[in-house]
C-alpha atoms as a PDB file:
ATOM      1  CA  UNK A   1     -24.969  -1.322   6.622  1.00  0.00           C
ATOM      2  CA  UNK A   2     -21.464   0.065   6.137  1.00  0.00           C
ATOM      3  CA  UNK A   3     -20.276   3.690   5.419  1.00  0.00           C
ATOM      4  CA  UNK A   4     -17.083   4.566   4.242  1.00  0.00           C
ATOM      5  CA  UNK A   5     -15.184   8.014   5.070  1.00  0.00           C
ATOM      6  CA  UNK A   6     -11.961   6.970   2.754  1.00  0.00           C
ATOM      7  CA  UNK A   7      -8.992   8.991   3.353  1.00  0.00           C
ATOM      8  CA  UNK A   8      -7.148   9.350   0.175  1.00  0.00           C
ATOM      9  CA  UNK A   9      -5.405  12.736   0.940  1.00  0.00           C
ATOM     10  CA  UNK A  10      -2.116  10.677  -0.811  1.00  0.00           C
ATOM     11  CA  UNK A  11      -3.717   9.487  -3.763  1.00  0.00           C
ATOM     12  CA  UNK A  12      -1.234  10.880  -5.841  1.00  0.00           C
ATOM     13  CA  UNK A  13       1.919   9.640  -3.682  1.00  0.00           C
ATOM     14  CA  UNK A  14       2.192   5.967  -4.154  1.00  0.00           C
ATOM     15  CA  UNK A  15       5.173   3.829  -5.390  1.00  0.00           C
ATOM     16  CA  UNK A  16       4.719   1.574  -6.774  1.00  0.00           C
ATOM     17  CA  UNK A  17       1.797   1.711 -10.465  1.00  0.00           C
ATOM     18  CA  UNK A  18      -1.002   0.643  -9.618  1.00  0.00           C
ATOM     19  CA  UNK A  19      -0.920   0.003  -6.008  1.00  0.00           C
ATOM     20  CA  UNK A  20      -4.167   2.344  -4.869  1.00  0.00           C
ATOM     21  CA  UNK A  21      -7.096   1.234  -4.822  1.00  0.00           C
ATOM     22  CA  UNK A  22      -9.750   3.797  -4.353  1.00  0.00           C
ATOM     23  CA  UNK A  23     -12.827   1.894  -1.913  1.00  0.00           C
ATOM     24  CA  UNK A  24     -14.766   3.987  -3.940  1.00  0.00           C
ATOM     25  CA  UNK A  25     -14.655   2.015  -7.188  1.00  0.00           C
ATOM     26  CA  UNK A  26     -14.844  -1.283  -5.420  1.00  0.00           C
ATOM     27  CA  UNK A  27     -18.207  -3.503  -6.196  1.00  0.00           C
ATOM     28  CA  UNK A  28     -20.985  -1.736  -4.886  1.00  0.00           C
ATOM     29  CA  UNK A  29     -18.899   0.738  -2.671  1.00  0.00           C
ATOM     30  CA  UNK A  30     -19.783   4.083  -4.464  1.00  0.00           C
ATOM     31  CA  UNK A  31     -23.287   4.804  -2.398  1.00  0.00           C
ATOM     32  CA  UNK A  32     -21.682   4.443   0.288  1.00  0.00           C
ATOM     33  CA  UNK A  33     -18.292   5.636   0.152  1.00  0.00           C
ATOM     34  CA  UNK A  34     -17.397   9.670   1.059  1.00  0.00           C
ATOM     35  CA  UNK A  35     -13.363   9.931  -0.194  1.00  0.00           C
ATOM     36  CA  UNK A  36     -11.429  12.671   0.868  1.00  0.00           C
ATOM     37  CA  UNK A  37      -8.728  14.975  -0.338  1.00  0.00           C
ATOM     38  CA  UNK A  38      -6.147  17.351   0.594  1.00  0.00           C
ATOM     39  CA  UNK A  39      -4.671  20.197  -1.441  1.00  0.00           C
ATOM     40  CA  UNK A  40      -2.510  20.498   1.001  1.00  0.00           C
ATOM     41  CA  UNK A  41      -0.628  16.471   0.330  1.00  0.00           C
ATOM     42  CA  UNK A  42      -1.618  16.751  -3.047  1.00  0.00           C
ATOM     43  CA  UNK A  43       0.642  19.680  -3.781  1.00  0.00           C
ATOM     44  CA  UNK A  44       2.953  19.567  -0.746  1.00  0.00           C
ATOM     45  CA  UNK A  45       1.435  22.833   0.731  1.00  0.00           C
ATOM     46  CA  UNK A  46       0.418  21.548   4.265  1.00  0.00           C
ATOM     47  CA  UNK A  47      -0.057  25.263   5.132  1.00  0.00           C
ATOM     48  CA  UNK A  48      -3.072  25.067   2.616  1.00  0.00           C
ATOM     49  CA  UNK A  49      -5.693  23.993   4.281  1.00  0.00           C
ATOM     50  CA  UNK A  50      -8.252  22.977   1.221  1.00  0.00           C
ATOM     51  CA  UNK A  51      -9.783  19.979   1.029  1.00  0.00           C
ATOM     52  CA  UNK A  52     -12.764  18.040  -1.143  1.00  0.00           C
ATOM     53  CA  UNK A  53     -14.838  15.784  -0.616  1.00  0.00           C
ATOM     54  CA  UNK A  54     -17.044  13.772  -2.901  1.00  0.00           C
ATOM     55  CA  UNK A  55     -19.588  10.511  -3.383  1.00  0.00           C
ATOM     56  CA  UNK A  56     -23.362  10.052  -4.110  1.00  0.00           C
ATOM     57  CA  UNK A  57     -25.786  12.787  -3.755  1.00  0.00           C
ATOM     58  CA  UNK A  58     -27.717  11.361  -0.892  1.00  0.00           C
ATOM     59  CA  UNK A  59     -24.039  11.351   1.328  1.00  0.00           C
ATOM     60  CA  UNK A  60     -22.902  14.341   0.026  1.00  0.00           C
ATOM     61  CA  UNK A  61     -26.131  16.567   0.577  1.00  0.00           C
ATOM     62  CA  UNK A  62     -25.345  16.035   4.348  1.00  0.00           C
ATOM     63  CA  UNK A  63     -21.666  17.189   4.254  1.00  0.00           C
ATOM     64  CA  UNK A  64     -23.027  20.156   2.739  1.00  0.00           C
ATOM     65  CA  UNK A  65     -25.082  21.355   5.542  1.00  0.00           C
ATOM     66  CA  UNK A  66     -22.029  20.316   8.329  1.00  0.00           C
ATOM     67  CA  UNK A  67     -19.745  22.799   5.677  1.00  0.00           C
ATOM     68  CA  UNK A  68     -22.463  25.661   5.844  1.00  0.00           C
ATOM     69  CA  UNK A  69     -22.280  25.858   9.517  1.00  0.00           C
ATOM     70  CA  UNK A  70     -19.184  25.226  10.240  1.00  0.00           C
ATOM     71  CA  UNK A  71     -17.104  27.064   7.940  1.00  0.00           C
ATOM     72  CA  UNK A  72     -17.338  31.078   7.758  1.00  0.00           C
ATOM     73  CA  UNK A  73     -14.335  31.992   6.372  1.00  0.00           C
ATOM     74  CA  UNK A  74     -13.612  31.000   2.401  1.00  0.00           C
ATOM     75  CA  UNK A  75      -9.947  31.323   1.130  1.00  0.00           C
ATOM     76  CA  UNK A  76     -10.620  31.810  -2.008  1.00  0.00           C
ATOM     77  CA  UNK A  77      -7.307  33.161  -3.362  1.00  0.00           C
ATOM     78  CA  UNK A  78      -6.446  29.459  -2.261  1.00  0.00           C
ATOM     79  CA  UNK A  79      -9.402  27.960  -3.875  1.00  0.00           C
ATOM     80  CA  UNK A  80      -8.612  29.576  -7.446  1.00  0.00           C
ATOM     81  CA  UNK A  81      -4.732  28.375  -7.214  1.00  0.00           C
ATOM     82  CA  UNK A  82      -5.697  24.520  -6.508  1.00  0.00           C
ATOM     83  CA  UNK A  83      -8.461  24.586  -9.625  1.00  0.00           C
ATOM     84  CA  UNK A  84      -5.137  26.207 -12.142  1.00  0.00           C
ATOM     85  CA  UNK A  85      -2.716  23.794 -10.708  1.00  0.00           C
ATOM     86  CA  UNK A  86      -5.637  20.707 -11.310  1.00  0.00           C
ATOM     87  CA  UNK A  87      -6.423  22.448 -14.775  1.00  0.00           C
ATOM     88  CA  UNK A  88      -2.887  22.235 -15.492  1.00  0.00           C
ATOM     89  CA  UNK A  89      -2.368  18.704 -14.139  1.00  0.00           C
ATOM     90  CA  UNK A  90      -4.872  16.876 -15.076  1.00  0.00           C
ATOM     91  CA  UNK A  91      -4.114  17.796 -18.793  1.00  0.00           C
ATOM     92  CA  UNK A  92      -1.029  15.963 -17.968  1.00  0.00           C
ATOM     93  CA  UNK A  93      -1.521  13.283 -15.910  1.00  0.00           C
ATOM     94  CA  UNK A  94       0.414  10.190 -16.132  1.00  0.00           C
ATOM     95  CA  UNK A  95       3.274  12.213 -18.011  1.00  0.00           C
ATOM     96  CA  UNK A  96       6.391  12.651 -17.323  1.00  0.00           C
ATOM     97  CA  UNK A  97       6.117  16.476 -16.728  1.00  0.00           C
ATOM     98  CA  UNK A  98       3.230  15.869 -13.862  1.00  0.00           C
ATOM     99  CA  UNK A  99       3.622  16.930 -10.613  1.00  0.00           C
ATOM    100  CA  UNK A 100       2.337  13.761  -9.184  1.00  0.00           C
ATOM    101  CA  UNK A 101       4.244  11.876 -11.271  1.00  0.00           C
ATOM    102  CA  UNK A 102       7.439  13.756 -10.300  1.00  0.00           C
ATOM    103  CA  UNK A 103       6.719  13.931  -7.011  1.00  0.00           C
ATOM    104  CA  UNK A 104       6.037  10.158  -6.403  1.00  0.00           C
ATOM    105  CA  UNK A 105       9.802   9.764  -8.498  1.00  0.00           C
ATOM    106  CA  UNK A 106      11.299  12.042  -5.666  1.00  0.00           C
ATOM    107  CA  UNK A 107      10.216  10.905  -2.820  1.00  0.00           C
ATOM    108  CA  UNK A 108      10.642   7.629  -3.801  1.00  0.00           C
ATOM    109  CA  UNK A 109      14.576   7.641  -3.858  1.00  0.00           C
ATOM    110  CA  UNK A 110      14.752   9.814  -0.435  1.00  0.00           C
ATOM    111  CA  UNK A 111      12.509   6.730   1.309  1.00  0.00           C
ATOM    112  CA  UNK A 112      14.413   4.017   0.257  1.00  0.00           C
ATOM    113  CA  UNK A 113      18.260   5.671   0.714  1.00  0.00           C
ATOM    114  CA  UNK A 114      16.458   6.864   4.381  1.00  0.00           C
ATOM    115  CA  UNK A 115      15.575   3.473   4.756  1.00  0.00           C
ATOM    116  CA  UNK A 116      18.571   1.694   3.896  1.00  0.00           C
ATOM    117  CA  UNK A 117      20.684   4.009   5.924  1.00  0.00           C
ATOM    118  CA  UNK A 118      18.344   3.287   9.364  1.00  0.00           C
ATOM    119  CA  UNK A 119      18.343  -0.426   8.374  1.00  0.00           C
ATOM    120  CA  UNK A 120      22.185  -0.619   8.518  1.00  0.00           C
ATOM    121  CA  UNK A 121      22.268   1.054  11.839  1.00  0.00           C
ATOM    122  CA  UNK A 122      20.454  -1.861  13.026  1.00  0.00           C
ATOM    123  CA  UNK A 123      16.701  -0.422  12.709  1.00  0.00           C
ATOM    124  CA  UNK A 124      14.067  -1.920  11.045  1.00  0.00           C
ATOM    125  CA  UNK A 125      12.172  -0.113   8.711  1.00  0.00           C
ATOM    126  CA  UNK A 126       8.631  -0.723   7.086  1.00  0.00           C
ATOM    127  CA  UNK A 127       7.931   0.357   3.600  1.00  0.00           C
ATOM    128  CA  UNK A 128       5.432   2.201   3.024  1.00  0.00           C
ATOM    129  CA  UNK A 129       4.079   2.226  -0.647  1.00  0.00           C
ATOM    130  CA  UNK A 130       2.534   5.231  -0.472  1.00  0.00           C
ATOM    131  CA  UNK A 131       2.678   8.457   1.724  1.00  0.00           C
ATOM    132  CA  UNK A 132       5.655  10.347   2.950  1.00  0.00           C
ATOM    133  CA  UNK A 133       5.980   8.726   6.609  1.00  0.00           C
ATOM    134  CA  UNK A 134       8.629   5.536   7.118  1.00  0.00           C
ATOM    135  CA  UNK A 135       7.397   3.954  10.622  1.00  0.00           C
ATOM    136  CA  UNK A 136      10.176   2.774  11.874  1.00  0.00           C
ATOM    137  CA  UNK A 137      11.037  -0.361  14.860  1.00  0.00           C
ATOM    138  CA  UNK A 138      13.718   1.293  17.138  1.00  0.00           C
ATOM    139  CA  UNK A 139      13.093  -1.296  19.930  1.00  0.00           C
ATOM    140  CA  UNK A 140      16.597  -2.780  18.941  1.00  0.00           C
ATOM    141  CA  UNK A 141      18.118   0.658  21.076  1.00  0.00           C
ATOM    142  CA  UNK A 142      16.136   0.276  23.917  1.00  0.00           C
ATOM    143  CA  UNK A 143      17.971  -1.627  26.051  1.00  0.00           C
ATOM    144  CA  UNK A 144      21.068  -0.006  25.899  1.00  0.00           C
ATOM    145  CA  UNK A 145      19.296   3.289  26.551  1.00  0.00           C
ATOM    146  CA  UNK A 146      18.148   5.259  30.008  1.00  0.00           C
ATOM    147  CA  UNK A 147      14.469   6.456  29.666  1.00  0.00           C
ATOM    148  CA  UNK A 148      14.482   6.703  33.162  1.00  0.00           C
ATOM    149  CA  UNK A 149      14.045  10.716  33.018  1.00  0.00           C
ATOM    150  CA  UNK A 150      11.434  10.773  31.027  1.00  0.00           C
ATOM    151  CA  UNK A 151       7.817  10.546  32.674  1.00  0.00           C
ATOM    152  CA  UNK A 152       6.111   9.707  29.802  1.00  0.00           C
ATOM    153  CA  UNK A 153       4.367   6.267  30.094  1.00  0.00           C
ATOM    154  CA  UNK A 154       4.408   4.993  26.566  1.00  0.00           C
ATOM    155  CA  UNK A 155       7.893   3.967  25.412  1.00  0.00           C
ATOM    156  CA  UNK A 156       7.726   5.777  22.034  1.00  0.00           C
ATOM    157  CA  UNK A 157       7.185   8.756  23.680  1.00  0.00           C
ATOM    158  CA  UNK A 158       9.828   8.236  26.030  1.00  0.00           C
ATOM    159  CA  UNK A 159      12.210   7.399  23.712  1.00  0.00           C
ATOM    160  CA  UNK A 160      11.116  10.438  20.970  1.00  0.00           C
ATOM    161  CA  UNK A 161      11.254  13.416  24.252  1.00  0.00           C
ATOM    162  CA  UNK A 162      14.782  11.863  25.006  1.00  0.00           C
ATOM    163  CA  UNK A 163      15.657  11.879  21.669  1.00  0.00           C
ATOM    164  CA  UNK A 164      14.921  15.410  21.163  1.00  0.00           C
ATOM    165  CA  UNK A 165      16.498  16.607  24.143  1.00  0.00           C
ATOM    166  CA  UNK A 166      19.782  15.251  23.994  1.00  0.00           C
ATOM    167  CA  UNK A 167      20.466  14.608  20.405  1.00  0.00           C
ATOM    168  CA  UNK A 168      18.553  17.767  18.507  1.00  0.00           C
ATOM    169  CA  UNK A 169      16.118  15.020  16.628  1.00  0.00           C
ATOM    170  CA  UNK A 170      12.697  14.928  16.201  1.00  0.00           C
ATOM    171  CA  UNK A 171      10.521  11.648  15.272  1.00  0.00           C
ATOM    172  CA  UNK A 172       6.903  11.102  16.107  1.00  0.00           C
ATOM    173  CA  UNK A 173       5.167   8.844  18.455  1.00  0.00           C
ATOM    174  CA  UNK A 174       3.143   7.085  16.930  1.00  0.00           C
ATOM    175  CA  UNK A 175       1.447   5.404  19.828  1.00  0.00           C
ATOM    176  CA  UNK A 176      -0.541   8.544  19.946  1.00  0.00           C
ATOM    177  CA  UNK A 177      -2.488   7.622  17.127  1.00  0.00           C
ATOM    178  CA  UNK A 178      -4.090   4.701  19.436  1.00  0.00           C
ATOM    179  CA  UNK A 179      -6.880   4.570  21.908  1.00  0.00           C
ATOM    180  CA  UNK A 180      -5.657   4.232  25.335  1.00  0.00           C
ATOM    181  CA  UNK A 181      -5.977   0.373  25.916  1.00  0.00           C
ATOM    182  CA  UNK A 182      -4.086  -0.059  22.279  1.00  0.00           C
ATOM    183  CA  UNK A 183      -0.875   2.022  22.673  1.00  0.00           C
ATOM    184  CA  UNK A 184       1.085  -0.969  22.936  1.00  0.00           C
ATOM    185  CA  UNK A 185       0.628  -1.216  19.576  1.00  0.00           C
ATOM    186  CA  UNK A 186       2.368   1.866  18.167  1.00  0.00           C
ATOM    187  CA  UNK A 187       4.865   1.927  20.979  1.00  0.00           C
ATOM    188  CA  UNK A 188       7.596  -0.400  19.533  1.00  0.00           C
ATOM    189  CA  UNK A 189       7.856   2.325  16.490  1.00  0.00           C
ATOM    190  CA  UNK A 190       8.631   5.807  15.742  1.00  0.00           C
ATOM    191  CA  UNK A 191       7.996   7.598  12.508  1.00  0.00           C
ATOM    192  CA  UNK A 192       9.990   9.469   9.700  1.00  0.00           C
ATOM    193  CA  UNK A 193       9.139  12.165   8.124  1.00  0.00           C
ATOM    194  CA  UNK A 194      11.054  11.618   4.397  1.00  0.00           C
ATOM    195  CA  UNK A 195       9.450  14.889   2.674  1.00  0.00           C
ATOM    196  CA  UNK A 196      12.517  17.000   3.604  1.00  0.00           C
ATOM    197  CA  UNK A 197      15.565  18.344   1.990  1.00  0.00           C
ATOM    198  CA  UNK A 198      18.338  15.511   1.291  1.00  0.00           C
ATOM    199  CA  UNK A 199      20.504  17.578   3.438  1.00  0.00           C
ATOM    200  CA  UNK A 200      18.007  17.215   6.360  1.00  0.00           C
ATOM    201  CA  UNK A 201      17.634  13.508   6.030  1.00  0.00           C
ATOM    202  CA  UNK A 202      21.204  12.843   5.918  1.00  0.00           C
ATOM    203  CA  UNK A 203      22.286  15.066   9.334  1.00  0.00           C
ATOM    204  CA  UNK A 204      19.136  12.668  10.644  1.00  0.00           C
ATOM    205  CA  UNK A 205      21.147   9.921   9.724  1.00  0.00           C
ATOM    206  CA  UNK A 206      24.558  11.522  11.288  1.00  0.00           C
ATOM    207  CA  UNK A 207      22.524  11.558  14.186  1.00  0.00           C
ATOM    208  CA  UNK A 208      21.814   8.172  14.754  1.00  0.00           C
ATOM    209  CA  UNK A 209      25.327   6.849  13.422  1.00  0.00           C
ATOM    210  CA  UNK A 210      26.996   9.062  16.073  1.00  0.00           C
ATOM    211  CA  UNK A 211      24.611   7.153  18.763  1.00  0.00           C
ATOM    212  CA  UNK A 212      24.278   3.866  17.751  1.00  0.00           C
ATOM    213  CA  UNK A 213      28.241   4.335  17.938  1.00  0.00           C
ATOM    214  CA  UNK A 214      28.204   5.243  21.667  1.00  0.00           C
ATOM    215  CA  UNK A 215      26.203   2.343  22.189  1.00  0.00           C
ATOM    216  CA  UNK A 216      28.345   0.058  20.394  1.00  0.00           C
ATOM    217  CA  UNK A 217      26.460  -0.986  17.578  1.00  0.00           C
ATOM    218  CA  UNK A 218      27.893   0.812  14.706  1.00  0.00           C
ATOM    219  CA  UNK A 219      31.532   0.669  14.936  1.00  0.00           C
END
């Protein structure tokens, strides 16, 4: 017997129409499915942090009693500003006006200008089709760099510290998403945050132009 905890805190932040699938309204997948949300991704307040959670009764009647021990202090100013901005979205949904239509418009042209720009600096990209993260394959710098100072043993962490420290650029490991015997997995990557100002992205990109230079792949 199978139980679902579905994370669909960007359900409203896919690409292309269509393309999410909620487990929950799969065959026979409803008594058995909790799916989650985030105000927070929703409305691109990460500093918010409201979430929901819903499914059958007989699931959901156990989250309840985790929530009432766990949870002792209620933001409710917070709590009556996500039910407006649903009120007011939901009576819109699908429209051009919606926020998560909008939104999903946006972020759409920053990810694929971010990922052309990596791609022609000899990075290779993977396109996500929903979210605001572009995982990246910078394994094509690696041997023309020196990790060597950095004590870290994964090589996406290696390579993320040293990019901080000399070039002002932050990326995430993503190897720390992995149990210990499956880092290798994640280690080949680094990840992009494409939620930020066009400005932003583009100094990222000056970045990485102005290195991949020094290292003689971009002339």
């Amino acid at each position: 017997d199978v139980l679902i905890i579905s994370d669909d805190v960007y359900e409203h932040i896919v690409y292309e129409e269509g393309s999410l699938v909620r487990v929950a309204s799969l065959p026979g997948m409803w008594d058995r499915t909790i799916t989650i949300g985030s105000a927070g991704k929703s409305f691109s307040v990460t500093g918010w942090k409201l979430g929901w959670m819903y499914g059958p009764a007989h699931l959901i009647k156990n989250c309840h009693v985790v929530h009432q021990h766990c949870v002792h202090q209620i933001p409710t100013p917070i709590q009556e500003a996500v039910a407006r901005a649903f009120e007011i979205e939901l009576s819109r949904l699908g429209e051009p006006e919606s926020y998560f239509v909008q939104i999903s418009r946006k972020l759409k042209v920053k990810r694929d200008k971010l990922a052309a720009e990596l791609e022609s600096l000899g990075l290779k990209p993977i396109m996500p089709e929903g979210g605001y993260f572009l995982m990246v394959d910078w394994t094509s710098l690696e041997d023309k760099l020196d990790l060597s100072g950095e004590t870290d043993t994964e090589r996406d962490y290696k390579f993320v510290k040293w990019l901080s420290k000399t070039r002002g650029l932050q990326v995430i490991p993503p190897s720390t998403f992995y149990s210990k015997e499956h880092k290798h997995i994640g280690e080949r990557f680094v990840r992009f945050c494409f939620i930020k100002k066009d400005q932003s992205l583009q100094e990222a990109v000056e970045i990485l132009k102005k290195l991949t230079t020094e290292l003689g792949i971009q002339e």
